[in-house]
Protein backbone atom coordinates (compact mmCIF):
# COMPACT_ATOMS: atom_id res chain seq x y z
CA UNK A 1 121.38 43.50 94.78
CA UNK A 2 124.61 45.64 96.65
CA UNK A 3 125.50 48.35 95.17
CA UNK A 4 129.34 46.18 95.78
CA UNK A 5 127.32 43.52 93.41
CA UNK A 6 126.01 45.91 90.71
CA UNK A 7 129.83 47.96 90.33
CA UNK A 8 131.80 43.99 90.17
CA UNK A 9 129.45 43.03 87.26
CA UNK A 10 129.84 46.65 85.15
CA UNK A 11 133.10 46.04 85.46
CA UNK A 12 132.61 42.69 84.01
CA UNK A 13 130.32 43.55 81.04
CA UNK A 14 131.95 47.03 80.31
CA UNK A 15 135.04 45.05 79.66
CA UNK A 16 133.19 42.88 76.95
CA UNK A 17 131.71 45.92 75.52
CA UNK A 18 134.48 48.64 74.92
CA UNK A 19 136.24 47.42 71.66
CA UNK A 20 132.77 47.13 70.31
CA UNK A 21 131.53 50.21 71.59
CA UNK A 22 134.48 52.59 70.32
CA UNK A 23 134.46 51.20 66.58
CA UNK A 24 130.65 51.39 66.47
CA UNK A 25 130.32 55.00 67.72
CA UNK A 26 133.64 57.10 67.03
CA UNK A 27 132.33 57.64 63.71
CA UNK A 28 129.82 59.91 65.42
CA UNK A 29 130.77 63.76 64.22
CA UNK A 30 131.10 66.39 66.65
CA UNK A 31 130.03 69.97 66.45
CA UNK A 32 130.81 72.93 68.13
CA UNK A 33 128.00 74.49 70.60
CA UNK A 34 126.30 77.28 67.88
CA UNK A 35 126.15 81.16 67.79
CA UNK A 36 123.54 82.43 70.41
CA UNK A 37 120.18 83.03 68.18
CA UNK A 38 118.87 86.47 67.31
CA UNK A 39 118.55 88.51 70.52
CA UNK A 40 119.26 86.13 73.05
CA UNK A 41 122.45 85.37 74.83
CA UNK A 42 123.84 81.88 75.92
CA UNK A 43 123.88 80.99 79.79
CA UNK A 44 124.87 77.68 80.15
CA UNK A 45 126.84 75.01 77.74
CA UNK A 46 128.71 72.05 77.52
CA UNK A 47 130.41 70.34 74.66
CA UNK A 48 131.47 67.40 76.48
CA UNK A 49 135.48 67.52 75.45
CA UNK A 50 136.87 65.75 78.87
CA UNK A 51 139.20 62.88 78.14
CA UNK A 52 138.27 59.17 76.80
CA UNK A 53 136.52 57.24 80.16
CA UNK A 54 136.43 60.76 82.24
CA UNK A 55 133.19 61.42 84.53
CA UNK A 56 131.09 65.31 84.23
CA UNK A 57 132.14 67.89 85.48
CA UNK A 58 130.56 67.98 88.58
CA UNK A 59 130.16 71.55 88.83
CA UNK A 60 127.85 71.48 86.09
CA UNK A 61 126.20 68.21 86.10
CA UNK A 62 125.29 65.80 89.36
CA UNK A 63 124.46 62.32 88.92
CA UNK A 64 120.99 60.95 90.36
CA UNK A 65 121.96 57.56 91.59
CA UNK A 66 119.14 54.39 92.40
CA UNK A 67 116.08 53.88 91.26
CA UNK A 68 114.15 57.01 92.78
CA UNK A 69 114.77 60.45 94.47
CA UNK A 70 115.63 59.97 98.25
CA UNK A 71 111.46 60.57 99.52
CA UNK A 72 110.29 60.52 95.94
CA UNK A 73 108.53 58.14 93.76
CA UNK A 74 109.93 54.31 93.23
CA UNK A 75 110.81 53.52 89.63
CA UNK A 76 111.22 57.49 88.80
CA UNK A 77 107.55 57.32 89.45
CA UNK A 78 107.55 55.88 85.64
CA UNK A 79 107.96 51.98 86.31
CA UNK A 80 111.12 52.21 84.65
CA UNK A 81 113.52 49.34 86.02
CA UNK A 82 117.02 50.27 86.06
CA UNK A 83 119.39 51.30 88.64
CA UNK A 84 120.89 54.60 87.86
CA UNK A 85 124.82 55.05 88.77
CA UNK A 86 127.34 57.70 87.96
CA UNK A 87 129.67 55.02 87.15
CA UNK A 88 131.75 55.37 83.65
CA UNK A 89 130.39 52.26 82.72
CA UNK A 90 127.09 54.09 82.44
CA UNK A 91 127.93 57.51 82.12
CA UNK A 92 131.01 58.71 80.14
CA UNK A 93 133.06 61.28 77.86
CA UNK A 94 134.07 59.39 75.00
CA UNK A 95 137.30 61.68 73.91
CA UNK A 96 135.57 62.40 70.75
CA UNK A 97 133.19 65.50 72.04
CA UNK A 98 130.35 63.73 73.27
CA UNK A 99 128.69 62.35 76.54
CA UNK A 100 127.73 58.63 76.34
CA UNK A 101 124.93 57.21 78.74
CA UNK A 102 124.60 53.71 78.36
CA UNK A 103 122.30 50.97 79.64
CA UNK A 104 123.87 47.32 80.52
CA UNK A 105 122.73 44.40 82.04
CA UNK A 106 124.12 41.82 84.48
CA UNK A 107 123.79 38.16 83.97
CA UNK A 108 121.03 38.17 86.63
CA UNK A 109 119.21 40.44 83.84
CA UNK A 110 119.26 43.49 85.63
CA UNK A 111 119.85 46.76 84.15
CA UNK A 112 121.89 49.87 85.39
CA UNK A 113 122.07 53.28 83.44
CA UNK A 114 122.71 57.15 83.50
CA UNK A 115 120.75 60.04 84.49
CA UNK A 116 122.40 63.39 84.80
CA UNK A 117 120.97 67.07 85.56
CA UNK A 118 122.66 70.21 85.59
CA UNK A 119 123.09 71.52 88.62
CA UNK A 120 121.57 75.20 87.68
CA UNK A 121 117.78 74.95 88.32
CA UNK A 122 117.34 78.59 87.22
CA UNK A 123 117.05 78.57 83.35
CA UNK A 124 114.13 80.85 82.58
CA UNK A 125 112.34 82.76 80.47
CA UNK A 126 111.73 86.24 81.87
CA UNK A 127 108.57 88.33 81.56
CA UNK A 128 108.76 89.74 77.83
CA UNK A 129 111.90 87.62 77.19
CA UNK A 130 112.47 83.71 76.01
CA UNK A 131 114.62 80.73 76.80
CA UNK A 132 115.55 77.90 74.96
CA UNK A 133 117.21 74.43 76.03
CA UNK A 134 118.87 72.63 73.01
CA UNK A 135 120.97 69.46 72.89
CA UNK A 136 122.49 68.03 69.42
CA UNK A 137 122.11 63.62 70.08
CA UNK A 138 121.97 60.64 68.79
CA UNK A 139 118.85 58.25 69.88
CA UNK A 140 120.39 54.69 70.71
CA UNK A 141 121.14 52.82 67.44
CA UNK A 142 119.08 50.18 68.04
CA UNK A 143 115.80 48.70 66.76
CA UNK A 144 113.17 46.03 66.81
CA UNK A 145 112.94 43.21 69.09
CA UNK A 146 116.57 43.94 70.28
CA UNK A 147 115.43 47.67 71.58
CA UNK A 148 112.45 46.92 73.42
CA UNK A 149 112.60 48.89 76.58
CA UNK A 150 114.82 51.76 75.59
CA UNK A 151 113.90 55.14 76.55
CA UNK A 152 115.97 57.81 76.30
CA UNK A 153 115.05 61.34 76.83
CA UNK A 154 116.53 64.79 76.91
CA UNK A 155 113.71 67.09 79.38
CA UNK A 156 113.56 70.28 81.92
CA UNK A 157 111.45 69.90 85.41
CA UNK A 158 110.59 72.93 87.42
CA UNK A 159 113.12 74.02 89.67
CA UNK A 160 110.57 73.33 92.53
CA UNK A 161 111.05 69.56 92.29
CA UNK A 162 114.64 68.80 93.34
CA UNK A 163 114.15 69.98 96.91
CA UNK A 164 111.07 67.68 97.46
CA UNK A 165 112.12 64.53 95.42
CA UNK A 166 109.61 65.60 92.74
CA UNK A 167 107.01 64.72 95.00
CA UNK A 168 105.25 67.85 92.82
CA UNK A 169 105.21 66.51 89.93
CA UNK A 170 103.38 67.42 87.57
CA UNK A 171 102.37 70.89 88.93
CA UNK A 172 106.01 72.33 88.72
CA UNK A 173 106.19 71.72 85.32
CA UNK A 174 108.34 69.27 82.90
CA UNK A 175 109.19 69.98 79.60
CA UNK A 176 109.94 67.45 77.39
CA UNK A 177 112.24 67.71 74.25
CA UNK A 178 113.20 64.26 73.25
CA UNK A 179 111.85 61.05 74.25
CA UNK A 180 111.98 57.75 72.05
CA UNK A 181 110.90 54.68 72.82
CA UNK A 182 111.55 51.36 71.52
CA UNK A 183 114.00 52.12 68.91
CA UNK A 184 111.26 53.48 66.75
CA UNK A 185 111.74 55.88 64.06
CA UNK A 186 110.59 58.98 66.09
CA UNK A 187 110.11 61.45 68.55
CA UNK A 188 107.82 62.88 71.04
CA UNK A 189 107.72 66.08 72.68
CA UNK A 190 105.34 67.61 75.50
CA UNK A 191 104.18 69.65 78.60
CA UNK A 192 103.59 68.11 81.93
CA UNK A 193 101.62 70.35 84.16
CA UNK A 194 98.61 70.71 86.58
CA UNK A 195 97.63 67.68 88.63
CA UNK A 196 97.85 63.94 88.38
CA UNK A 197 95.45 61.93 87.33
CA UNK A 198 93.63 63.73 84.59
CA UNK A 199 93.60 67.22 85.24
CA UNK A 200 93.55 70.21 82.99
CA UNK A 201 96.89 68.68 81.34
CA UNK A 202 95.21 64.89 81.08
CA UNK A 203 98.18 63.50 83.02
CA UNK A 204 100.18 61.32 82.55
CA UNK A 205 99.87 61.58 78.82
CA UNK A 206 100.25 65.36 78.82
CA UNK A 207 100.23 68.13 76.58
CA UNK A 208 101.72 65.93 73.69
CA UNK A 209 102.74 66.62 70.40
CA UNK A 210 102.10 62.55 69.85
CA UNK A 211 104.96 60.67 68.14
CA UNK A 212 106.51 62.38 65.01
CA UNK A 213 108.31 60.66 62.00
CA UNK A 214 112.36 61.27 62.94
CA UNK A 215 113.72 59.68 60.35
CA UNK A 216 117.47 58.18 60.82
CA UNK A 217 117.46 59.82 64.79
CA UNK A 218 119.00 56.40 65.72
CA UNK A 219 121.52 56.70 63.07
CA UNK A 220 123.15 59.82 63.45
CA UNK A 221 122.99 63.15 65.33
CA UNK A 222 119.85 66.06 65.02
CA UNK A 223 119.20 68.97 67.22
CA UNK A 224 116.39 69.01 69.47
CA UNK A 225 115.08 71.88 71.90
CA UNK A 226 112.23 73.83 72.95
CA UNK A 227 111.72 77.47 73.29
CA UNK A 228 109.45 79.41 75.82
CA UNK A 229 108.55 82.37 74.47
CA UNK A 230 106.59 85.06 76.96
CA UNK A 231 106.99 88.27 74.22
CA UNK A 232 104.43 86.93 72.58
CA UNK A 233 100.62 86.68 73.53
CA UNK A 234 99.57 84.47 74.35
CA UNK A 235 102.65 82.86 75.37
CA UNK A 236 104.06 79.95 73.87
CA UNK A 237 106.05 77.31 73.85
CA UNK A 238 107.81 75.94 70.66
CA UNK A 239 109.54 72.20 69.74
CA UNK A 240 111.81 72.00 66.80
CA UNK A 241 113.43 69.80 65.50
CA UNK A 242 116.61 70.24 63.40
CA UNK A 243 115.90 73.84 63.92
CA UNK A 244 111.71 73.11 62.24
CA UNK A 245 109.05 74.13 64.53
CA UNK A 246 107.21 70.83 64.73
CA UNK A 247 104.51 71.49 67.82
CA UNK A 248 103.42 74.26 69.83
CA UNK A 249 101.47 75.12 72.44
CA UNK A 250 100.33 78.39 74.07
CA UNK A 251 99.28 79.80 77.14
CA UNK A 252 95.34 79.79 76.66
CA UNK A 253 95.47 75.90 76.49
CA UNK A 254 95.12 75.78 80.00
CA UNK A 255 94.12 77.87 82.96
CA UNK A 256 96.36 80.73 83.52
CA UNK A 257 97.77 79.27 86.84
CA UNK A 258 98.23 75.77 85.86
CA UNK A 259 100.20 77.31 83.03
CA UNK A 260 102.31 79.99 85.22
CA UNK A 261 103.08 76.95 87.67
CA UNK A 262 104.59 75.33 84.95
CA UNK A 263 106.53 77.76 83.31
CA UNK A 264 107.16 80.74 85.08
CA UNK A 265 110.38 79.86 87.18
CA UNK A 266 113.42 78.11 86.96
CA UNK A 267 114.42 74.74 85.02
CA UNK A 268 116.78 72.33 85.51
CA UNK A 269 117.81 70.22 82.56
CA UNK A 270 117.79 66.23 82.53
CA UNK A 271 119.67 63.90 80.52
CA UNK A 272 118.85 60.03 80.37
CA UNK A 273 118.06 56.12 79.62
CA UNK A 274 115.75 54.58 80.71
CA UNK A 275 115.32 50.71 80.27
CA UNK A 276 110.47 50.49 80.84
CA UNK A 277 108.06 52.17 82.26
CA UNK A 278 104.51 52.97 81.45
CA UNK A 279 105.70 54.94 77.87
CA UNK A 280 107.67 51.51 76.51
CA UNK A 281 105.23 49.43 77.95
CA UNK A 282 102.11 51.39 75.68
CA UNK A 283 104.24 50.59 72.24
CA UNK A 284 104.96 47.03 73.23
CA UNK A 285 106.91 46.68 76.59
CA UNK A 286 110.22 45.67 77.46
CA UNK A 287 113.17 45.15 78.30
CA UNK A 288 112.79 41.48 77.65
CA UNK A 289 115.37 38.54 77.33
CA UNK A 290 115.66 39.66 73.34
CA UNK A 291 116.76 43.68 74.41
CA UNK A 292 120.40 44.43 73.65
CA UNK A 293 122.38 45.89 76.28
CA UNK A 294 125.03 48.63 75.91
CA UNK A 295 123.97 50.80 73.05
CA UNK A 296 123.99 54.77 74.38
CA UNK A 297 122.61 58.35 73.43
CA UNK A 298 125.24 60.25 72.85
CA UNK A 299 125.07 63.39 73.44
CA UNK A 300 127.44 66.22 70.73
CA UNK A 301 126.47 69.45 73.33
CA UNK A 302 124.10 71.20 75.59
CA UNK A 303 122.97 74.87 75.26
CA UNK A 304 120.61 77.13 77.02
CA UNK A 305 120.22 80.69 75.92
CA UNK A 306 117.94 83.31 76.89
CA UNK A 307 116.92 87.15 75.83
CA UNK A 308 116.38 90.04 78.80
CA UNK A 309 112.91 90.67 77.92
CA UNK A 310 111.12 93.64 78.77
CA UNK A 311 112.28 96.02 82.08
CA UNK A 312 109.47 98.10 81.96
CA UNK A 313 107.38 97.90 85.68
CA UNK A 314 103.88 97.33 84.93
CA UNK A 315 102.14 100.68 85.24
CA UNK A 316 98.36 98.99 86.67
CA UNK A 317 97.34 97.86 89.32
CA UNK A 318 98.87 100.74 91.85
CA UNK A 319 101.92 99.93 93.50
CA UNK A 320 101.36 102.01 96.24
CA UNK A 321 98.33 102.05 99.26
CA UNK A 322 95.14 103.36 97.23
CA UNK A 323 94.58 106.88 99.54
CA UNK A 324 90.55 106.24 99.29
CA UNK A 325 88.02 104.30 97.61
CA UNK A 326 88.00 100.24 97.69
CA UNK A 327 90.56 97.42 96.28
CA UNK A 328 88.88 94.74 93.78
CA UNK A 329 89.55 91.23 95.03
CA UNK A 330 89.42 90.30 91.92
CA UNK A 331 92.14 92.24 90.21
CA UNK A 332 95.98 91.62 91.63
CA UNK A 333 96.83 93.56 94.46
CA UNK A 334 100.98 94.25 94.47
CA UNK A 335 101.76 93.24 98.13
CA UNK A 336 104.30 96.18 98.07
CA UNK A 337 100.86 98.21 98.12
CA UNK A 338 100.00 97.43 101.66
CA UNK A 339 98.26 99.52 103.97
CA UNK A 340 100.68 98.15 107.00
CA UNK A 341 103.10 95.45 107.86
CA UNK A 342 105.65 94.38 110.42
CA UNK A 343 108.57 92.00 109.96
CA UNK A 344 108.97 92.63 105.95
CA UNK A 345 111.32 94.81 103.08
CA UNK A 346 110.29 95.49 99.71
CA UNK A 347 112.97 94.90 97.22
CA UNK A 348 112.97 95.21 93.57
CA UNK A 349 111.76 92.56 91.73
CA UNK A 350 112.92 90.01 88.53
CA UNK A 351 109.56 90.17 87.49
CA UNK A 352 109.20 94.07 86.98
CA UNK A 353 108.25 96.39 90.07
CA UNK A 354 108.89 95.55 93.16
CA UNK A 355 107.80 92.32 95.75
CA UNK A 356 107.81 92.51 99.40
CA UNK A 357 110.81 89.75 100.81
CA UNK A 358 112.63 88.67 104.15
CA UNK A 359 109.10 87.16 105.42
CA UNK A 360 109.32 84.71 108.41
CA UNK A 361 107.54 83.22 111.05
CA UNK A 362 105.08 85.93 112.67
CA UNK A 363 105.18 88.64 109.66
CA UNK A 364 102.23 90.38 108.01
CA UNK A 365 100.83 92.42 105.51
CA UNK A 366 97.39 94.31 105.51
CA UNK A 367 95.28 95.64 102.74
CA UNK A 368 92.29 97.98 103.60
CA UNK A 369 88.99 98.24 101.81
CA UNK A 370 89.03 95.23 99.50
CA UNK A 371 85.48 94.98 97.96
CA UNK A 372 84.83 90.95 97.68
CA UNK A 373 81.42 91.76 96.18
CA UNK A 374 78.11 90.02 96.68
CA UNK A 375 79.68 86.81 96.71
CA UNK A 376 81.10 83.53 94.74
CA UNK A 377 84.50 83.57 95.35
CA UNK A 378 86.40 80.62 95.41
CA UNK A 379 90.13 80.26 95.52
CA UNK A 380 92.90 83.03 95.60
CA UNK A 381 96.47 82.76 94.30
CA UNK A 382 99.42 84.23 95.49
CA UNK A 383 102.75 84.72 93.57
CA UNK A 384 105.52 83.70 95.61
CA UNK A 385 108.87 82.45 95.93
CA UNK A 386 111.28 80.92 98.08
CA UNK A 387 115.14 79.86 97.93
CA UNK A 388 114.83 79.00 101.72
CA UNK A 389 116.86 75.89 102.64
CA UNK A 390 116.36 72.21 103.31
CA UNK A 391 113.52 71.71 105.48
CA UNK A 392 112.50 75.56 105.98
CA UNK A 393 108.64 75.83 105.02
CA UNK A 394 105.73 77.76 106.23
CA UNK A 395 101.83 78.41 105.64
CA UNK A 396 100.56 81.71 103.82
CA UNK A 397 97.35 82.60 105.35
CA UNK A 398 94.42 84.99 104.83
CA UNK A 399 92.68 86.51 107.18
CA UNK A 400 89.97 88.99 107.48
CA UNK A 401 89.10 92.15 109.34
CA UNK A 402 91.45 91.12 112.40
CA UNK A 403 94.53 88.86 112.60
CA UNK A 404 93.70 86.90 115.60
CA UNK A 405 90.51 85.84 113.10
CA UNK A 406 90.63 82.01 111.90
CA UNK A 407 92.11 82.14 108.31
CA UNK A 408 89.48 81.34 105.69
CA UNK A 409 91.98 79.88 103.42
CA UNK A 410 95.57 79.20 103.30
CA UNK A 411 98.97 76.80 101.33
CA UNK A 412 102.11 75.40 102.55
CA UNK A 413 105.20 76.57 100.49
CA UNK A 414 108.86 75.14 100.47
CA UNK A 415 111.22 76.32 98.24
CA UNK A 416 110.61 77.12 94.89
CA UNK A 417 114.50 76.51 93.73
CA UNK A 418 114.68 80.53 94.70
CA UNK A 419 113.99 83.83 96.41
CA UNK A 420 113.00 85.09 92.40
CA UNK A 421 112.20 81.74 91.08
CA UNK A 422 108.17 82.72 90.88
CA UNK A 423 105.35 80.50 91.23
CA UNK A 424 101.83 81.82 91.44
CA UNK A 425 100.07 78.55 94.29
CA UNK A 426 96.71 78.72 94.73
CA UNK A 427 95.02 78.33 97.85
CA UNK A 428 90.97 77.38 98.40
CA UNK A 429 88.96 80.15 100.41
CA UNK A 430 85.79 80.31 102.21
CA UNK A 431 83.01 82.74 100.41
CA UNK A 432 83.41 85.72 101.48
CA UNK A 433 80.98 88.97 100.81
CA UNK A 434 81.40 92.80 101.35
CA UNK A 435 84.33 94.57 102.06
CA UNK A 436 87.28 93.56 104.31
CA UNK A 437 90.67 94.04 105.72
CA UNK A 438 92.50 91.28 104.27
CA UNK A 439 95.15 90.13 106.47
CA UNK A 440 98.59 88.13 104.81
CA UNK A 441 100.09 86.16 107.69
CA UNK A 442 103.24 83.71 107.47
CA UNK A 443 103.94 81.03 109.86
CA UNK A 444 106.70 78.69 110.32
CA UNK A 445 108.58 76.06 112.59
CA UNK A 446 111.62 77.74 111.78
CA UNK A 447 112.88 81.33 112.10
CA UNK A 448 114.13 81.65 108.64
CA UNK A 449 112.53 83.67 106.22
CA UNK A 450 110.50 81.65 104.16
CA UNK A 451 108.94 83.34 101.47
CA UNK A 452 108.68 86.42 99.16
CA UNK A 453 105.47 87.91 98.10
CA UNK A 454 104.73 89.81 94.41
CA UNK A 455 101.09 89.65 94.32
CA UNK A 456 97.77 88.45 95.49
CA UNK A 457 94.40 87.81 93.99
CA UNK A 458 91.38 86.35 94.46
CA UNK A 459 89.34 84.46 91.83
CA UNK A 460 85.55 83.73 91.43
């Protein structure tokens, strides 16, 4: 179907729909976006209080539009059916203090809808510090045979996905806050994380808190968000609902980097309906011919706050080139504590200390005497980051005891949604025994810089 097609027949049916839809949901009270929480500070907000029938604000939100990221999944990658616009039809302020998204359907029986994400991907939780993503909305009031389908959701990828069409997923990370489906009485939350199928998150299920009682969330409006909390240790991450902790996971429920690759960067935050998918489909499908079109989430506000955490550099391992002795391989090694280098700056760092930045095409770094042992080693991980722009990549290599020497293990990296938006990738390795030279070498198609380095390791 056009897109022509699809906007003649919103027209059509949002024409049908509006008395009903502005008696049935004006009665829905608004609230102003609450006081920051104890020690944290608010970064980003909206109440929603544009005009009756007005679009976002652009400048905060931007629309996805179709039925999949340009070079990402089909479907959202979730079988889902509709055809997301940024139409008012689908997507509106209702005059009243709160963003509508609502799903209709043409007489052919196809289905458009919203989906909306902020356009900051750099909501995070630094070292020693938290964040937390809240939204006050209603679930669609709708239930039983006529809600079959209905998924709406209120969630956070990784930063790392919009550049690629998600096409990371689930390593990057998603948090989800809110999902319902089917009209049911409920809610579910989780983490998204590692690789897909299976994996150490059993994808695509996730981490899930399974579904929870929410008792009159299709009725009326509750608060729903999730806090990442890295004071603590281990680190966790909190779901509450109507400000009750309800499910929480921590750090040690995974492997430390499938956890850091899902946490430790930026967010961006997502706002939608779906209309199928897998998740509908497990609790009984739909949409079928009995779904009723045209009943929203509405959404009261938005909030993301976050506290400073801790400043302090980390005192261990040495910053600086060790003056004798070996290097473990199996404790981090700061890449500001190289031995030599050519094309690089070291420049302080988000994460505490410093990193080593402005790497390109052709740059290196070299770290004498590290001690690999009598064998077994299997993978190293590097942290990294990257705000380098559309279609600017590059390989991180290792090498040992001479640069011109074949790597013995290496990973691609693209942007990460920032040049201190940190990921720690890992990267497979050959074994290696006895002591080396380890050689870091970048290369690139382009001659941007690519990449910024905090620190290596290398894992048995």
């Amino acid at each position: 179907m056009s897109r022509k097609r699809i906007r003649s027949l919103l027209a059509t049916a949002t024409a049908l729909l509006a008395v009903a839809a502005t008696a049935v949901f004006a009665m829905n009270a608004n609230a102003a976006v609450p006081t920051a929480p104890a020690g944290m500070s608010l970064v980003f907000s909206d109440d929603f209080t544009g005009a009756a029938g007005t679009g976002l604000n652009r400048s905060n939100w931007l629309y996805d539009i179709g039925y999949g990221y340009p070079g990402g999944a089909s479907n959202w990658g979730t079988g889902e059916v509709e055809y997301m616009t940024d139409s008012t039809n689908n997507v509106y302020q209702d005059g009243n203090g709160n963003l509508v998204i609502k799903p209709l359907r043409d007489s052919g029986g196809n289905w458009t809808s919203g989906r909306v994400e902020t356009q900051r991907t750099d909501f995070a939780a630094p070292a020693g510090g938290k964040v937390r993503i809240e939204a006050r909305l209603q679930q669609p009031n709708v239930s039983g045979a006529a809600a079959a389908g209905y998924w709406p959701a209120f969630w956070a990828l990784g930063a790392a996905a919009r550049p690629v069409g998600a096409t990371n997923w689930p390593s990057i990370g998603e948090w989800d806050i809110m999902e319902n489906i089917n009209g049911r009485n409920s809610v579910f939350a989780a983490l998204h994380c590692g690789s897909n199928p299976g994996g150490p998150c059993n994808e695509t299920t996730g981490l899930t808190s399974g579904e929870r009682a929410c008792s009159g969330c299709n009725t009326g409006m509750h608060t729903y968000a999730v806090e990442y909390d890295r004071s603590t240790s281990p680190e966790q991450m909190r779901w509450y609902l109507d400000g009750t902790n309800y499910f929480t996971l921590t750090s040690n429920s995974v492997d430390a980097t499938t956890w850091n690759n899902a946490t430790h960067h930026g967010m961006f935050v997502i706002l939608n309906v779906a209309m199928g998918g897998g998740f509908p489909a497990a609790f009984g499908g739909g949409p079928t011919s009995a779904t009723q079109p045209g009943v929203p989430m509405i959404v009261d506000y938005v909030a993301v706050w976050q506290s400073s955490g801790s400043t302090t550099p980390p005192t261990t391992p040495p910053t600086t080139p060790p003056t004798g002795g070996t290097r473990d391989a199996y404790s981090r090694i700061e890449a500001e504590s190289f031995n030599s280098s050519a094309g690089v700056q070291v420049e302080t760092c988000s994460e505490g200390g410093q990193d080593v930045g402005y790497i390109a095409n052709g740059d290196w770094l070299q770290f004498n005497n590290v001690n690999f042992g009598t064998g077994g080693v299997k993978d190293f991980v590097a942290r990294v980051a990257s705000g380098a722009g559309s279609g600017v990549s590059g390989l991180i290599q290792v090498r040992l005891d001479s640069r011109d020497n074949a790597p013995i293990g290496s990973f691609a990296l693209g942007s990460t949604g920032g040049w201190q938006t940190w990921q720690s990738i890992p990267g497979n390795v050959a074994n290696v025994t006895g002591t080396h030279t380890v050689f870091l070498t970048f290369s690139s198609g382009q001659p941007a810089d690519f990449v910024n380095v905090n620190w290596i390791q290398f894992r048995r």
